[in-house]
Protein backbone atom coordinates (compact mmCIF):
# COMPACT_ATOMS: atom_id res chain seq x y z
CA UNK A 1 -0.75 -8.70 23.36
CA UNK A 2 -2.37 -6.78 19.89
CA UNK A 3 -1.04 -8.52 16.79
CA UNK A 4 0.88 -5.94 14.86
CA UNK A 5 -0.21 -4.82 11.59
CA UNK A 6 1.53 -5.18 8.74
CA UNK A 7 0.86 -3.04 5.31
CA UNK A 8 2.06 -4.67 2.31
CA UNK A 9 2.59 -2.64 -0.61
CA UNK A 10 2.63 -4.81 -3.39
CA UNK A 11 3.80 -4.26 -6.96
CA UNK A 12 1.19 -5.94 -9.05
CA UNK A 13 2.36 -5.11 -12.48
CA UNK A 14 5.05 -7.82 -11.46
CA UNK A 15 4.02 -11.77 -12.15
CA UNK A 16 6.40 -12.86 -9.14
CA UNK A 17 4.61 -10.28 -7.00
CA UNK A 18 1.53 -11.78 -8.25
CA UNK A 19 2.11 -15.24 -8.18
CA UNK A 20 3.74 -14.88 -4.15
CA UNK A 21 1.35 -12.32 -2.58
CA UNK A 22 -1.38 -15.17 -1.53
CA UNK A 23 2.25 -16.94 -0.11
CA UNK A 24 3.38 -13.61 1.73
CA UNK A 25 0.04 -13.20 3.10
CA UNK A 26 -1.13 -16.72 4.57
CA UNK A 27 2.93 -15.87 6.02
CA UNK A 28 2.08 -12.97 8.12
CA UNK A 29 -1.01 -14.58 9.46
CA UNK A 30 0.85 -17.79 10.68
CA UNK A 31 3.59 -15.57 12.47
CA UNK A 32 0.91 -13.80 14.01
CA UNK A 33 0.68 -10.52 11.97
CA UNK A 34 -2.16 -8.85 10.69
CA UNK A 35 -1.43 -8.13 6.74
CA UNK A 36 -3.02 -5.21 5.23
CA UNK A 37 -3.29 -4.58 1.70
CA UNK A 38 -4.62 -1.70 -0.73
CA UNK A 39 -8.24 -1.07 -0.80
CA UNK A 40 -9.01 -2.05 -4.81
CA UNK A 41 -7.37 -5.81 -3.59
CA UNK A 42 -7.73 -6.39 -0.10
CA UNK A 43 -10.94 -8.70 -0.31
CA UNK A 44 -9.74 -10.77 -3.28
CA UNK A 45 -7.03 -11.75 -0.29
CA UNK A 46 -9.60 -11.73 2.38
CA UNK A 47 -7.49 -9.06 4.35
CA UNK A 48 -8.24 -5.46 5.85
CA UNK A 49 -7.23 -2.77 3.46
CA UNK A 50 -5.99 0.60 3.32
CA UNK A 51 -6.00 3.80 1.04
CA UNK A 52 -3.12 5.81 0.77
CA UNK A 53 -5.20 9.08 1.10
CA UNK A 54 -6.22 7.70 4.43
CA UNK A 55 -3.55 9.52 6.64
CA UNK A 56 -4.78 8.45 10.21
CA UNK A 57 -5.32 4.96 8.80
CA UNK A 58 -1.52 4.74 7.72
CA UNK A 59 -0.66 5.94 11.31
CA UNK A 60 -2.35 2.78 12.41
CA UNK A 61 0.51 0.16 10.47
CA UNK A 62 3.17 -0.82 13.07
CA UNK A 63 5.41 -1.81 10.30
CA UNK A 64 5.19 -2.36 6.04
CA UNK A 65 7.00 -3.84 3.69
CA UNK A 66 6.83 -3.41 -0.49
CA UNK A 67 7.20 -6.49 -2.59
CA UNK A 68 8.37 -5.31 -5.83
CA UNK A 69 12.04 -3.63 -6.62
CA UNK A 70 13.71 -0.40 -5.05
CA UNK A 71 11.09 1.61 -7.25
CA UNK A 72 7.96 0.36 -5.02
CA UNK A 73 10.13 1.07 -1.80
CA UNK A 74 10.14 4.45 -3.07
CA UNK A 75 6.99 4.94 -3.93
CA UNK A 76 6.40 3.60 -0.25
CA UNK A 77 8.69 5.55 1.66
CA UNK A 78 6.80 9.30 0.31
CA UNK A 79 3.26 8.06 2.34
CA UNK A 80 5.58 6.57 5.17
CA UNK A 81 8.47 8.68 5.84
CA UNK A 82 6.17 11.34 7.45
CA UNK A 83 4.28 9.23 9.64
CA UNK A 84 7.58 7.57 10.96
CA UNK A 85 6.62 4.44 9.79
CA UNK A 86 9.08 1.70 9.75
CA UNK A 87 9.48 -0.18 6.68
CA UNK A 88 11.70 -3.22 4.67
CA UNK A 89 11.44 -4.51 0.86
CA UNK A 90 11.14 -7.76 -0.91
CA UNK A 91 12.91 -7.50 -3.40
CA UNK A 92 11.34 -9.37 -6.88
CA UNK A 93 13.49 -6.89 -9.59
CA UNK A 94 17.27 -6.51 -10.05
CA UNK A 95 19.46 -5.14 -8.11
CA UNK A 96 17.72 -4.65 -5.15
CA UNK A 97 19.80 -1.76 -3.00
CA UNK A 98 16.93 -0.65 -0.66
CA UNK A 99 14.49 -4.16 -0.82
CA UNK A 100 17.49 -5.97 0.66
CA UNK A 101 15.11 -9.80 1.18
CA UNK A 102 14.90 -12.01 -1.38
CA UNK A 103 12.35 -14.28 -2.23
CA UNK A 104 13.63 -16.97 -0.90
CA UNK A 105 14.60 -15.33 2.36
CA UNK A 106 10.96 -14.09 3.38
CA UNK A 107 10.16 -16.80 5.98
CA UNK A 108 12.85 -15.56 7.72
CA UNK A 109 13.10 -12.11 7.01
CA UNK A 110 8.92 -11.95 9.01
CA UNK A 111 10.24 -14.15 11.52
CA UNK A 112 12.76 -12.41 12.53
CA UNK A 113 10.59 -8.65 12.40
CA UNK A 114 7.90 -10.84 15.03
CA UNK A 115 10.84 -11.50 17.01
CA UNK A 116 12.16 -7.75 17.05
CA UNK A 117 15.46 -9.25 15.96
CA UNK A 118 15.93 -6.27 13.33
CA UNK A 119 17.91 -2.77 13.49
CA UNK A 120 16.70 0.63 12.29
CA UNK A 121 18.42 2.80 9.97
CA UNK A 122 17.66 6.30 9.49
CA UNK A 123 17.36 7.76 6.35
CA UNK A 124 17.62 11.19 5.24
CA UNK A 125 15.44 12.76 2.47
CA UNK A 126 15.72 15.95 0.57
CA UNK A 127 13.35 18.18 0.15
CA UNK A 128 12.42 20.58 -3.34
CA UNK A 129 10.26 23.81 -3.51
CA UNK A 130 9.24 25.35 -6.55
CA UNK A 131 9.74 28.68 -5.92
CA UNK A 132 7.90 31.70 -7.49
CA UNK A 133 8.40 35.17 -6.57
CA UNK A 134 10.06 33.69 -3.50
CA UNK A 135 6.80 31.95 -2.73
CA UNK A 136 6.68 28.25 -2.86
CA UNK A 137 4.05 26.62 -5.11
CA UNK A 138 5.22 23.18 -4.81
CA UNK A 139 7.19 21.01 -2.28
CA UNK A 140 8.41 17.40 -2.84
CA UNK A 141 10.54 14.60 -0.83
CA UNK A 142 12.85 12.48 -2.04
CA UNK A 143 14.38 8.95 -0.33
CA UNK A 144 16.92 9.07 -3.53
CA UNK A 145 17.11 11.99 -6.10
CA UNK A 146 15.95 15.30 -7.60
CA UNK A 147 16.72 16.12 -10.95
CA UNK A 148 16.11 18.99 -12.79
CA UNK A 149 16.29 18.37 -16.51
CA UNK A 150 15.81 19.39 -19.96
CA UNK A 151 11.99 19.00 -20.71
CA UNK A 152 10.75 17.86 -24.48
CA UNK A 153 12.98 19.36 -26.64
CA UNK A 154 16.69 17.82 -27.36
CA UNK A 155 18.07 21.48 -26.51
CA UNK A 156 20.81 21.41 -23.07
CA UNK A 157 19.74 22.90 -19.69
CA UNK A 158 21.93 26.21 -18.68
CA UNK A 159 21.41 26.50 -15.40
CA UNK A 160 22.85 28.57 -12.37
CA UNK A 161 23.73 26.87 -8.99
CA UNK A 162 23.52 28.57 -5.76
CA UNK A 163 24.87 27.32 -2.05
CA UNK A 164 23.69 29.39 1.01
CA UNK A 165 22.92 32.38 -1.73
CA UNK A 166 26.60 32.28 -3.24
CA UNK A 167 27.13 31.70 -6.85
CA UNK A 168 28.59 27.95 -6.95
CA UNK A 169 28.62 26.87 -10.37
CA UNK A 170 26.99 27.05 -14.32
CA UNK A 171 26.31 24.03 -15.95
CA UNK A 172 25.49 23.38 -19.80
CA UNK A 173 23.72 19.76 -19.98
CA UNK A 174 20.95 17.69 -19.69
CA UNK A 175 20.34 18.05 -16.43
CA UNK A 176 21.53 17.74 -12.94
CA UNK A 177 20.95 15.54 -10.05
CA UNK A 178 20.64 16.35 -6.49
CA UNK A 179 20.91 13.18 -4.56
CA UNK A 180 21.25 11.73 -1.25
CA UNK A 181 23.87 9.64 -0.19
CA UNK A 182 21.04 6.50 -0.04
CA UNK A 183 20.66 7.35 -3.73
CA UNK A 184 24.07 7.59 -4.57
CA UNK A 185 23.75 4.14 -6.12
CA UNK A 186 21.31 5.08 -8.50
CA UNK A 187 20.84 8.12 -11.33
CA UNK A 188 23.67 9.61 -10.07
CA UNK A 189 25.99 6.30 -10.43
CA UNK A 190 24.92 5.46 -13.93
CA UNK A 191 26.44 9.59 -14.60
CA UNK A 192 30.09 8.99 -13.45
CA UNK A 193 28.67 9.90 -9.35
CA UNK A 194 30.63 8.43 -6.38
CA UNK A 195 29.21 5.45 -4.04
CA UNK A 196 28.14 7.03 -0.67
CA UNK A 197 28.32 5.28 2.48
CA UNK A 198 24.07 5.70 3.00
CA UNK A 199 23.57 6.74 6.46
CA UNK A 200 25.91 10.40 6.10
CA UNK A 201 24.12 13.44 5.62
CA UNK A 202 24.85 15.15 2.20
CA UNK A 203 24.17 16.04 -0.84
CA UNK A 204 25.33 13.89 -4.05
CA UNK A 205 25.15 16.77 -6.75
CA UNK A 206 26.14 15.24 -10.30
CA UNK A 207 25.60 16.92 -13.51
CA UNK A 208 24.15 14.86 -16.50
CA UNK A 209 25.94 14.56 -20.20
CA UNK A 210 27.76 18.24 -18.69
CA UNK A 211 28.86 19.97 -21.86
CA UNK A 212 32.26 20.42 -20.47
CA UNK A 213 35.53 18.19 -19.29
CA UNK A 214 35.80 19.72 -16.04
CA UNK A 215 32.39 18.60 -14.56
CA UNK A 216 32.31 16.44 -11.87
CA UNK A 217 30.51 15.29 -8.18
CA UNK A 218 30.34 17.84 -6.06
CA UNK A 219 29.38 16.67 -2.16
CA UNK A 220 28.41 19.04 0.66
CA UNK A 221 26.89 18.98 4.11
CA UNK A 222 23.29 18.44 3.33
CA UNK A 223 22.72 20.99 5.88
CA UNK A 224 23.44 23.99 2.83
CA UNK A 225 20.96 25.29 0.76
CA UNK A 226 20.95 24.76 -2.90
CA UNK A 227 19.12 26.88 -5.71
CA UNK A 228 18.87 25.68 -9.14
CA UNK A 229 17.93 28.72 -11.37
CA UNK A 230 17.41 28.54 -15.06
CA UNK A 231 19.72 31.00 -17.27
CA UNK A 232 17.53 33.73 -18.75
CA UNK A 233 16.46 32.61 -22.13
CA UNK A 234 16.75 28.69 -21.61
CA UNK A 235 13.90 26.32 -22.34
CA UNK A 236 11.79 25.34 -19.17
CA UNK A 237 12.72 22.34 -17.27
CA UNK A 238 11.37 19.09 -15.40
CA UNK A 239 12.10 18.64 -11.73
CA UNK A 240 11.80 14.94 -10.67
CA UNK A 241 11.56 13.35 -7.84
CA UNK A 242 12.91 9.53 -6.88
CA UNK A 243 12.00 9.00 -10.84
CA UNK A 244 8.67 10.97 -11.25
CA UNK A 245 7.84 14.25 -12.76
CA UNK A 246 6.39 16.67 -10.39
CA UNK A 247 6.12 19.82 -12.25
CA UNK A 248 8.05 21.99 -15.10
CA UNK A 249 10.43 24.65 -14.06
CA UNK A 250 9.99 27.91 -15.97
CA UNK A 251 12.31 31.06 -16.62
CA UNK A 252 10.20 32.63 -14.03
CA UNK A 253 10.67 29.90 -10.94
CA UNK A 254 13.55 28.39 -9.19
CA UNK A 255 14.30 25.28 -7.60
CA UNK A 256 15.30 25.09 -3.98
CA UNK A 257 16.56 22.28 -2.65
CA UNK A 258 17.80 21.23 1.58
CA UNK A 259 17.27 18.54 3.75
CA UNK A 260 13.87 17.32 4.24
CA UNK A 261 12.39 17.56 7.75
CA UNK A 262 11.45 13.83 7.48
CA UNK A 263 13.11 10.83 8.17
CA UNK A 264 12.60 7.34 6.01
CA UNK A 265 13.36 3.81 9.14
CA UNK A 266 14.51 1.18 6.96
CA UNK A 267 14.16 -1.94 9.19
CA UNK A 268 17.56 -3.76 8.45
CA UNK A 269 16.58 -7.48 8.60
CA UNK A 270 19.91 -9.59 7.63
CA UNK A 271 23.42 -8.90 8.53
CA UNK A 272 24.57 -8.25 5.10
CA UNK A 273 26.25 -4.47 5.34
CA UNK A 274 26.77 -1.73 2.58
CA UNK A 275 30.18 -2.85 1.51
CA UNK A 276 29.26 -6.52 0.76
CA UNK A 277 25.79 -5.44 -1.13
CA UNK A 278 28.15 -3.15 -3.20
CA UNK A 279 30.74 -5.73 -3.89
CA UNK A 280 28.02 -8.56 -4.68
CA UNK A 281 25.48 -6.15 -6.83
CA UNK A 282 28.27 -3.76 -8.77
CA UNK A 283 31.73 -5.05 -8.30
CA UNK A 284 31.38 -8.19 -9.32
CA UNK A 285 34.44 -8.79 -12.07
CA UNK A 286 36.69 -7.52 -9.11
C-alpha cells in the first residue's frame, strides 16, 4: 500500500512551531506518512516540498494539517477547500476553535489519522464578489467571516443591506460582519454575535460599534443572497476576508455575498464536541 502524504503547513513566525516541526516531522515518518512541507523549507527538513501556486501538486496531499493557531488553519483551508482536501490543526496559540490537537496530543492525534479512526465534518464557506456595473471584478472565500468596514479614516460606514433584492436594513457603524456559523466564535463574538452550532448552514450577520440601540444579529438561511451597498456619499470601504484585506469598496461597487460553492473537511480527531470546547475555551467562570 502507497504511504499517504501529508502537507504540513507550518506557522514559522511561532517559536513552538519552530522548536516542534523537526518533532512533528521525524512523527509522520515513523507512522508511516510521507510529510511535505513548503518549498523555501522543505530541504532544511530533508522532506519533499510543495508551493501553494502548484494546484495539481496540492491535489496530490491525501491529508494536511497546520501547526500554528486557528489563523494558519485559515490561511490553509482557502488553497484546500477547493481541492477537497481534508485537513486538522495543531494548535500552538490560544484558543484554538478550529486546530482542536494540542501539543501534547500529536502522537495520538497522527496515530489515530494512519488508523482512519477520525470523522469528517463539512464546512461551509461564503463566498464575496465585488461587483461593478453588475460585473464581478473580484471573488473571495471565507471558512469564517467577511467584513466590510470603514477604511482609513475614523468616519462610520452607512451602508444599505439587501436579501434576495429586498431592502433589509441601514446601518451607521464601523462595519459589518457576514459570518458563518464556524466563525460565529470569532469577529462576530467579540461584537455582541450569538454562538452557532458550526455544521448549520447560515449566515451570522452582526453589525460593528452600530450607531444605534436597536442593532443586533440577524441569522438567515445561507441559501439568500446578501448585497452590501455603500450609501451615496459615504467614504469607500474594506472588504475582508477570514482577517485579510482583499480590496476597497467604492461608491461605485457593491458587495455580494452567498454561499460558497466549496466545502472546507475538517478531520475531527478526538471526541471532544462543540459544547464542551465552548464551555472549556469561553465559559469558564460558569
Amino acid at each position: 500500500m502507497e504511504a499517504k502524504r501529508l502537507g504540513i503547513f507550518p506557522n514559522m513566525t511561532k517559536e513552538k512551531v519552530c522548536a516542534d516541526l523537526q518533532i512533528f516531522v521525524d512523527l509522520c515518518r515513523e507512522q508511516g506518512l510521507v510529510p511535505l512541507l513548503p518549498q523555501e523549507i522543505c530541504a532544511e527538513y530533508n522532506c519533499e516540498g510543495y508551493d501553494l501556486q502548484d494546484v495539481e501538486a496540492l491535489r496530490k496531499l491525501d491529508f494536511a494539517v497546520s501547526l500554528g493557531g486557528d489563523g494558519t488553519l485559515l490561511k490553509m483551508a482557502l488553497y484546500l477547500a477547493p481541492l477537497g482536501i481534508p485537513a486538522f490543526g495543531v494548535n500552538f496559540g490560544k484558543l484554538g476553535f478550529l486546530a482542536e490537537i494540542d501539543q501534547p496530543s500529536m502522537r495520538k492525534a497522527i496515530m489515530r489519522l494512519v488508523r482512519g479512526d477520525y470523522s469528517l465534518e463539512n464546512r461551509s464557506l461564503l463566498r464575496a464578489q465585488v461587483m461593478l456595473n453588475d460585473e464581478c471584478i473580484k471573488e473571495v472565500h471565507a471558512l469564517n467571516d467577511l467584513v466590510l468596514a470603514k477604511g482609513a479614516y475614523s468616519k462610520m460606514a452607512h451602508m444599505q443591506m439587501y436579501i434576495n433584492g429586498k431592502p433589509s436594513g441601514s446601518y451607521a457603524a464601523d462595519g459589518l460582519i457576514v459570518a458563518t456559523a464556524t466563525g460565529s466564535t470569532a469577529y462576530s463574538l467579540s461584537c455582541g454575535g450569538p454562538l452557532v452550532q458550526p455544521e448549520l448552514e447560515v449566515s451570522v450577520i452582526t453589525p460593528i460599534c452600530a450607531h444605534s440601540l436597536t442593532a443586533r444579529t440577524l441569522i438567515i438561511p445561507m441559501s439568500e443572497v446578501i448585497e452590501l451597498k455603500a450609501v451615496p456619499g459615504s467614504e469607500d470601504m474594506m472588504l475582508e476576508a477570514d482577517g485579510e484585506s482583499i480590496i476597497g469598496v467604492s461608491n461605485d461597487t457593491y458587495l455580494r455575498i452567498d454561499k460558497s460553492p466549496y466545502t472546507m473537511k475538517l478531520i475531527r480527531l478526538t471526541s471532544r464536541d462543540y459544547y464542551q470546547t465552548w464551555q472549556q475555551k469561553l465559559m469558564r467562570n460558569i
